[in-house]
C-alpha atoms as a PDB file:
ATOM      1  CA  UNK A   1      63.968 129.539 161.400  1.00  0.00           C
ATOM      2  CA  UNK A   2      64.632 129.004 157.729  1.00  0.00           C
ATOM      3  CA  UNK A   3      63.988 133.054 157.116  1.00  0.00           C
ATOM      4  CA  UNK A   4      66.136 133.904 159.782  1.00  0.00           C
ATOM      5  CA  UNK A   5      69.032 131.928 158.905  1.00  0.00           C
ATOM      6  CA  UNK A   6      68.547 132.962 155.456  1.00  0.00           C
ATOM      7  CA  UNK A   7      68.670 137.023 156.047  1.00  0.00           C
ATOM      8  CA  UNK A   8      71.960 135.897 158.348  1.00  0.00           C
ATOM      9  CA  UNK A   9      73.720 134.218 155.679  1.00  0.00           C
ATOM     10  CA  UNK A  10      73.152 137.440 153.627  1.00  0.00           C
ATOM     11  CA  UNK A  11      74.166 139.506 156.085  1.00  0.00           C
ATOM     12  CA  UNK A  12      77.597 137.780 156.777  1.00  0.00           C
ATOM     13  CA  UNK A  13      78.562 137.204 153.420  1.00  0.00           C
ATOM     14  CA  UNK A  14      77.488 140.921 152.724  1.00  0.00           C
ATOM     15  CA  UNK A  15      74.860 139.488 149.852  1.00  0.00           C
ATOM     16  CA  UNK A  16      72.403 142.400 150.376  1.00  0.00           C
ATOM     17  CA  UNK A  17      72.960 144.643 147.553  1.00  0.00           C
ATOM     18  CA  UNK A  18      73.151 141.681 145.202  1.00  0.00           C
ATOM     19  CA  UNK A  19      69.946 140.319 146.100  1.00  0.00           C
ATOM     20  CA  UNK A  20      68.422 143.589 146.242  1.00  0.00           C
ATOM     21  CA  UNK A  21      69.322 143.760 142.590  1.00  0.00           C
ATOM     22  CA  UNK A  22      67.798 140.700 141.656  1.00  0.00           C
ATOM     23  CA  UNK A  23      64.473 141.025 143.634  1.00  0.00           C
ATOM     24  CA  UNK A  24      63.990 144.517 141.983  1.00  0.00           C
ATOM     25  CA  UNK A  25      64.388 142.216 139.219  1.00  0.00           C
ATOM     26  CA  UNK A  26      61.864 139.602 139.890  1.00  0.00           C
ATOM     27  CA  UNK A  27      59.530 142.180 141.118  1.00  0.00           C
ATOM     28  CA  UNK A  28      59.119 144.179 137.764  1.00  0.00           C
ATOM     29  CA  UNK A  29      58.826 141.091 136.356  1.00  0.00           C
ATOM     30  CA  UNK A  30      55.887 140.869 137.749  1.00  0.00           C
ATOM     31  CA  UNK A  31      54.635 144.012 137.705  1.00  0.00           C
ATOM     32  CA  UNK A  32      55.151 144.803 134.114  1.00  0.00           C
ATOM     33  CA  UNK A  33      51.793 142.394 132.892  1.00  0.00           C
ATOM     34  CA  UNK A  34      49.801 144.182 135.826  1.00  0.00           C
ATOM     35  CA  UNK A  35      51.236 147.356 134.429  1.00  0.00           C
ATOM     36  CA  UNK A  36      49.683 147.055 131.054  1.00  0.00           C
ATOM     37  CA  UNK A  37      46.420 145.751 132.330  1.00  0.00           C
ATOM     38  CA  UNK A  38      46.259 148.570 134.228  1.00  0.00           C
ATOM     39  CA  UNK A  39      47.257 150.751 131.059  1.00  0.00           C
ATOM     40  CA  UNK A  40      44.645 149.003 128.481  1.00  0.00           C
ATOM     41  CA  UNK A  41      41.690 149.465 131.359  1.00  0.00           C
ATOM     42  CA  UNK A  42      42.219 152.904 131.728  1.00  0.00           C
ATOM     43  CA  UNK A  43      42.570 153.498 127.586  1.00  0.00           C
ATOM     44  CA  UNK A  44      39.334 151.356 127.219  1.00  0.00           C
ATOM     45  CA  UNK A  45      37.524 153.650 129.814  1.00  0.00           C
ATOM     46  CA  UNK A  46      38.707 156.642 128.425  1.00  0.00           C
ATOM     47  CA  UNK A  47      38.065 155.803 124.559  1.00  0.00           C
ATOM     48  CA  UNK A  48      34.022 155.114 126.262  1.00  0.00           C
ATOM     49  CA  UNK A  49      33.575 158.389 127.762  1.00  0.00           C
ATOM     50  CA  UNK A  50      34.671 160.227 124.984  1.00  0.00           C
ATOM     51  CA  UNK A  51      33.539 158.380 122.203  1.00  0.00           C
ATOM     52  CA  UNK A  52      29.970 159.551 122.657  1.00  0.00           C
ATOM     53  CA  UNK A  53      30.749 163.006 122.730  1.00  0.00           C
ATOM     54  CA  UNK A  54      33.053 162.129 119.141  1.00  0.00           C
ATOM     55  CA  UNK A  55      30.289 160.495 117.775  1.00  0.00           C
ATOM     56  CA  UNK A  56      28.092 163.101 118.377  1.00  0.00           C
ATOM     57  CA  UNK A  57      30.342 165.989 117.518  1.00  0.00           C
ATOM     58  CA  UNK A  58      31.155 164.246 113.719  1.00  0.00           C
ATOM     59  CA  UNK A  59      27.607 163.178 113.286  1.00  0.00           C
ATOM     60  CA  UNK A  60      26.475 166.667 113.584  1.00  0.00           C
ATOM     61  CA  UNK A  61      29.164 168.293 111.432  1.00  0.00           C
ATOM     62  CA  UNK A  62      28.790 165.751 108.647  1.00  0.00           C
ATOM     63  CA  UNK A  63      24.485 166.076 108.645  1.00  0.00           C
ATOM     64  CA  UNK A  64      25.361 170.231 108.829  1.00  0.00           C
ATOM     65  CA  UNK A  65      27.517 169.987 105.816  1.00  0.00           C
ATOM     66  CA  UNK A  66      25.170 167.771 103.570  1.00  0.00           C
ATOM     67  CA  UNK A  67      22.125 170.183 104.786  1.00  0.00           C
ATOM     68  CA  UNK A  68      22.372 173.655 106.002  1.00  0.00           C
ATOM     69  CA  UNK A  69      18.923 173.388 107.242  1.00  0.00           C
ATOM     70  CA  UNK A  70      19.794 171.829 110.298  1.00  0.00           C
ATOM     71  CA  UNK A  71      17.108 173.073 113.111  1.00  0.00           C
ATOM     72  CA  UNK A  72      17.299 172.782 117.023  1.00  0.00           C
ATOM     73  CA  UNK A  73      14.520 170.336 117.045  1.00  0.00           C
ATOM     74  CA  UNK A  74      16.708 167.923 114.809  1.00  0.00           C
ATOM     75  CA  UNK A  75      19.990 168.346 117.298  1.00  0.00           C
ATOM     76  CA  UNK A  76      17.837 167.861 120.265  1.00  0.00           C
ATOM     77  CA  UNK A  77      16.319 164.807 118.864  1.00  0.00           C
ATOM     78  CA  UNK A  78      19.970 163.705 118.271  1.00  0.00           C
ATOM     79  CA  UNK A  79      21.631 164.206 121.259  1.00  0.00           C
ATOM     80  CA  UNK A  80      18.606 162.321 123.059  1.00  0.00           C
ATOM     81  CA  UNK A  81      19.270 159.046 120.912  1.00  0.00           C
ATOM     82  CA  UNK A  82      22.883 159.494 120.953  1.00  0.00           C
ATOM     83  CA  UNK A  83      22.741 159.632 124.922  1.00  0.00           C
ATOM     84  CA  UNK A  84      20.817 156.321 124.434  1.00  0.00           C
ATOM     85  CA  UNK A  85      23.972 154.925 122.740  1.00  0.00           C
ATOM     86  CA  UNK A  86      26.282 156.262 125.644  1.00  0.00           C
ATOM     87  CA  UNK A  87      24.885 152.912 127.569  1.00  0.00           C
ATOM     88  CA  UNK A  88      25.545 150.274 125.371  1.00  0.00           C
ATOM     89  CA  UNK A  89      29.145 151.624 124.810  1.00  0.00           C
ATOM     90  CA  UNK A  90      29.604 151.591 128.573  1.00  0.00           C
ATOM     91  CA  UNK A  91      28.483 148.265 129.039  1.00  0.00           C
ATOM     92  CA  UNK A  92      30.215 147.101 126.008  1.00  0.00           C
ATOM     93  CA  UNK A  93      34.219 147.377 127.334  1.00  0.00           C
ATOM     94  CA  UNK A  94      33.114 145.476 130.568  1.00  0.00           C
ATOM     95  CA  UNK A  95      31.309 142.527 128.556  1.00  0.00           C
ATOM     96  CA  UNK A  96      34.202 141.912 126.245  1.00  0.00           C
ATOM     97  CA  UNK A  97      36.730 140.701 129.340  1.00  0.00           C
ATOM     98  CA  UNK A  98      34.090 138.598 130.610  1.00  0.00           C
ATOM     99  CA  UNK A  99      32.646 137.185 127.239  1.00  0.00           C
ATOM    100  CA  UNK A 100      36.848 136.231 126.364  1.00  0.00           C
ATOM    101  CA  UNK A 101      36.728 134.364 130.200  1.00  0.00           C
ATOM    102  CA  UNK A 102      33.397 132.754 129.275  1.00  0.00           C
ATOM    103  CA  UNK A 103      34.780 131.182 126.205  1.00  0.00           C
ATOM    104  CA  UNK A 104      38.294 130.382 127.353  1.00  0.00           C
ATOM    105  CA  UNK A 105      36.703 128.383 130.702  1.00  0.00           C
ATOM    106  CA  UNK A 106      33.924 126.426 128.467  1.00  0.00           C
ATOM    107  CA  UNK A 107      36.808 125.230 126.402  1.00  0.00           C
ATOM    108  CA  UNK A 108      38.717 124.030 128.972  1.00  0.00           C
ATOM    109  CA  UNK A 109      35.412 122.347 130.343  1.00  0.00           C
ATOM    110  CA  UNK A 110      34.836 120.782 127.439  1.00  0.00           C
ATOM    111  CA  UNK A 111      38.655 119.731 126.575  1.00  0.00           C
ATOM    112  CA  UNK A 112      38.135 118.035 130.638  1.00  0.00           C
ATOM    113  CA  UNK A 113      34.789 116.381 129.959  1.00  0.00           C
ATOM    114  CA  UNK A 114      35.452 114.620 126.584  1.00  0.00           C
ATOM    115  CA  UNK A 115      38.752 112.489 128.186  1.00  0.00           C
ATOM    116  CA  UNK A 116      37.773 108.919 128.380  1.00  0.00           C
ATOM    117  CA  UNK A 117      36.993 107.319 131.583  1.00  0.00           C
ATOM    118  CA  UNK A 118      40.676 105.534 133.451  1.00  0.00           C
ATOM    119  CA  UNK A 119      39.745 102.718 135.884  1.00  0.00           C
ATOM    120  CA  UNK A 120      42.947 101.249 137.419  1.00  0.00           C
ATOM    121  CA  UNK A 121      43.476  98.383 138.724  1.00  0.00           C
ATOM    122  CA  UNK A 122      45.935  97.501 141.119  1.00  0.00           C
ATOM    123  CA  UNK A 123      47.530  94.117 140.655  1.00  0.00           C
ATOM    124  CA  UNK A 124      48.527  91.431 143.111  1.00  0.00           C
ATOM    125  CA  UNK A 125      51.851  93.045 144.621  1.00  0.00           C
ATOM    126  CA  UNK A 126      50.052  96.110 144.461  1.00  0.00           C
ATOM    127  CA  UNK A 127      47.152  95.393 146.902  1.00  0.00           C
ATOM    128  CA  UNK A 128      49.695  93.418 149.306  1.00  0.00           C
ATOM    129  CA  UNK A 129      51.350  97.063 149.317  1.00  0.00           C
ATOM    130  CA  UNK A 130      48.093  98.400 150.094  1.00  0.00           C
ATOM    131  CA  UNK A 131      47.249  96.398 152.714  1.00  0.00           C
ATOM    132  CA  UNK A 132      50.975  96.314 154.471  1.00  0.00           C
ATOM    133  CA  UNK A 133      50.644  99.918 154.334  1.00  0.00           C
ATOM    134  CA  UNK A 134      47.791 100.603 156.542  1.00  0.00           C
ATOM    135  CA  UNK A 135      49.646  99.407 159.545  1.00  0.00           C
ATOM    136  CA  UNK A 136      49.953  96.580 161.788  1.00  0.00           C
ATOM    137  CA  UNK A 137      46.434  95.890 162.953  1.00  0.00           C
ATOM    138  CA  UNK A 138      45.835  94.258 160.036  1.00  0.00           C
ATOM    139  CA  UNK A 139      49.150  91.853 160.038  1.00  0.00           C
ATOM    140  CA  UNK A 140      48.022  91.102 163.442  1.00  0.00           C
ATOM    141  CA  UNK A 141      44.886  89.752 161.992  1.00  0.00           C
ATOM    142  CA  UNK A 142      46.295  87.363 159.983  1.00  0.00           C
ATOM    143  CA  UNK A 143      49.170  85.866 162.278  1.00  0.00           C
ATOM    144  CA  UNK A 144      45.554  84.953 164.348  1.00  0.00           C
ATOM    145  CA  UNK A 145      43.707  84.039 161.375  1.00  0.00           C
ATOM    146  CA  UNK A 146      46.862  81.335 160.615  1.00  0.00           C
ATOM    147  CA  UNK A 147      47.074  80.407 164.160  1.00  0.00           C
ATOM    148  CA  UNK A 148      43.478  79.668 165.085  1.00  0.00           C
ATOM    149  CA  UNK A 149      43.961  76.000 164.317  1.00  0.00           C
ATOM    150  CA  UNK A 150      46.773  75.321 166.021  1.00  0.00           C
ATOM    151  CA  UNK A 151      45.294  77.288 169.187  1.00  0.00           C
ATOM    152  CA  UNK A 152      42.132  75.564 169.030  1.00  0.00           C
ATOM    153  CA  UNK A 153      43.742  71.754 168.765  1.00  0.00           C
ATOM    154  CA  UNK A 154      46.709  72.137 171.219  1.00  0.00           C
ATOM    155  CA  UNK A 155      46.415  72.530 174.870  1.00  0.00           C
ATOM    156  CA  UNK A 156      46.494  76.682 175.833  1.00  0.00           C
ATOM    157  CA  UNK A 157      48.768  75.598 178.821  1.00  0.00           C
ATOM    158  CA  UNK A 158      52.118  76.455 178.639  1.00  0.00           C
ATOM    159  CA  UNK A 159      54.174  74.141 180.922  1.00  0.00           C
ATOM    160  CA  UNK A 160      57.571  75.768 182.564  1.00  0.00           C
ATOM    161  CA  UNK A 161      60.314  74.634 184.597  1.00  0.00           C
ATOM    162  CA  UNK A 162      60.789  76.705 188.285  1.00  0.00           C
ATOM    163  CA  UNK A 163      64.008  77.317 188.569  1.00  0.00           C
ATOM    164  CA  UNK A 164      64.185  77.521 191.685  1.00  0.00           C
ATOM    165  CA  UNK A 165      62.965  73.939 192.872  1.00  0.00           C
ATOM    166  CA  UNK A 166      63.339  72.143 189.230  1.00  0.00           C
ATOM    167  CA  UNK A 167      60.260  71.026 188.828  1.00  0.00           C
ATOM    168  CA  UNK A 168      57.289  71.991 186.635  1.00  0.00           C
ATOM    169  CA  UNK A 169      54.647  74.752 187.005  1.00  0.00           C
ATOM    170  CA  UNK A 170      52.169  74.652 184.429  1.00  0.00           C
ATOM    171  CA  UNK A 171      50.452  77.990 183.650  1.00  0.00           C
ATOM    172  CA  UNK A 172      47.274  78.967 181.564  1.00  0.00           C
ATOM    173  CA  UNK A 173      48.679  80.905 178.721  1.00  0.00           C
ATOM    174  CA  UNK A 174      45.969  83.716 177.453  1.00  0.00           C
ATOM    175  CA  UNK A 175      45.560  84.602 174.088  1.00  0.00           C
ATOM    176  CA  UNK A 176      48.238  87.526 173.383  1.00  0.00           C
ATOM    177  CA  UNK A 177      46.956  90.667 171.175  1.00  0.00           C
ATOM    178  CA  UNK A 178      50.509  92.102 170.332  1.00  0.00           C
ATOM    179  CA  UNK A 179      51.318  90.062 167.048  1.00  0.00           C
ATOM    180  CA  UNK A 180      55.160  90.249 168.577  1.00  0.00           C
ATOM    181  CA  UNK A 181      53.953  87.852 171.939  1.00  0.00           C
ATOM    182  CA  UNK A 182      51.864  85.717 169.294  1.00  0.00           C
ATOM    183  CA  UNK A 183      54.841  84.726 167.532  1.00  0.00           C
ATOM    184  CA  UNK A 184      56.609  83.821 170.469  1.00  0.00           C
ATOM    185  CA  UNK A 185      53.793  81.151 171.377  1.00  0.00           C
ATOM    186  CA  UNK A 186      54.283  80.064 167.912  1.00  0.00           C
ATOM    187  CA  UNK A 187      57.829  79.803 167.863  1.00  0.00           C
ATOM    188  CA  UNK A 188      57.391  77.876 171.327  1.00  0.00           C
ATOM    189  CA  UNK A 189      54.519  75.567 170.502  1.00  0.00           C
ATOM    190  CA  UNK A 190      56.679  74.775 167.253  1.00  0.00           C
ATOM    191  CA  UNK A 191      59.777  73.969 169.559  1.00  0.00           C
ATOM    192  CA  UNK A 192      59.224  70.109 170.160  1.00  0.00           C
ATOM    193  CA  UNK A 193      58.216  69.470 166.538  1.00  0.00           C
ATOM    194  CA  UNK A 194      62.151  70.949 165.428  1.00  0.00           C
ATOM    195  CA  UNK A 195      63.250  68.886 168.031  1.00  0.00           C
ATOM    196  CA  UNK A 196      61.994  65.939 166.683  1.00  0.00           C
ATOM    197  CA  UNK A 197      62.729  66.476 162.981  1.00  0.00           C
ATOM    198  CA  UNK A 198      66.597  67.158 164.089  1.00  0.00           C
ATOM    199  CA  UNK A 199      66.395  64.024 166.188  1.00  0.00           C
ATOM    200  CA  UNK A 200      65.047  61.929 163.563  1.00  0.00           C
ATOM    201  CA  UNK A 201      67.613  63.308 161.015  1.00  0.00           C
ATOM    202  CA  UNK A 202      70.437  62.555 163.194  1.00  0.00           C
END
């Protein structure tokens, strides 16, 4: 929903050049680093394959100009080591990316292992947050927890009057589970005691 009222905003406030212009932008951006990776890899590979034949090439003109005398048996004998070499300088571009990595990622490790130890502690207000915030369950708990003496002591029968013939109908009143129905009971089994305390103020 978000994309397509995005691309209709553009299109009615005729945005599309505009934004064209800036994600051409944004995209270079990004491109340019992968650019010149991709740039320095293929430099790197290149620079291997031909540096063997270089090395070659100036090793035998340098050894022909300091001795004439140079005999097949000598070139063959250095062409075979020099094709020897060609191995270690192909290996050589592809270790020196993943020795860098190596050494960048045992820093870090190390930088992360050698921070002290942090052991919070939550304080009083703190674990009452805790506590409220796992829901209502637990509230419930302790309205019943504060109300099991008063449910134990009194009587569990709630006594009514009938409207309809005035008198009194008593009825056995069963332990609620909603916390809101337990606070009624309290609120109704604390009735006669506020009753009492206005009377006797009065």
């Amino acid at each position: 929903n978000e994309i397509l009222l995005g691309i209709r905003i553009i299109k009615l406030n005729a945005w599309v050049e505009s934004f064209k212009e800036r994600l051409h932008a944004c995209r270079e951006k990004e491109l340019r680093p992968m650019k010149l990776d991709c740039i320095y890899w293929t430099a790197l590979t290149f620079l291997t394959h031909v540096a063997s034949i270089l090395i070659a090439f100036v090793t035998l003109a340098i050894a022909t100009s300091y001795d004439g005398d140079f005999s097949s048996s000598r070139v063959f004998s250095a062409l075979a080591l020099f094709n020897q070499l060609t191995i270690a300088l192909f290996i050589f571009p592809i270790t020196v990316p993943i020795t860098i990595s190596a050494i960048i990622s045992t820093r870090r490790l190390e930088a992360f292992m050698a921070l002290p130890d942090v052991h919070k502690e939550l304080d009083g207000s703190q674990n009452v947050a805790r506590v409220l915030s796992r829901g209502d369950n637990l509230l419930d708990i302790y309205e019943n927890e504060d109300l099991s003496d008063t449910t134990t002591s009194e009587n569990p029968t709630d006594v009514r009057e009938s409207p309809s013939d005035g008198g009194t109908s008593a009825a056995a009143a069963a332990p609620h589970s909603v916390g809101g129905h337990r606070g009624k009971s309290k609120l109704r089994k604390k009735q006669p005691q506020l009753v009492q305390s206005i009377g006797a103020q009065s």
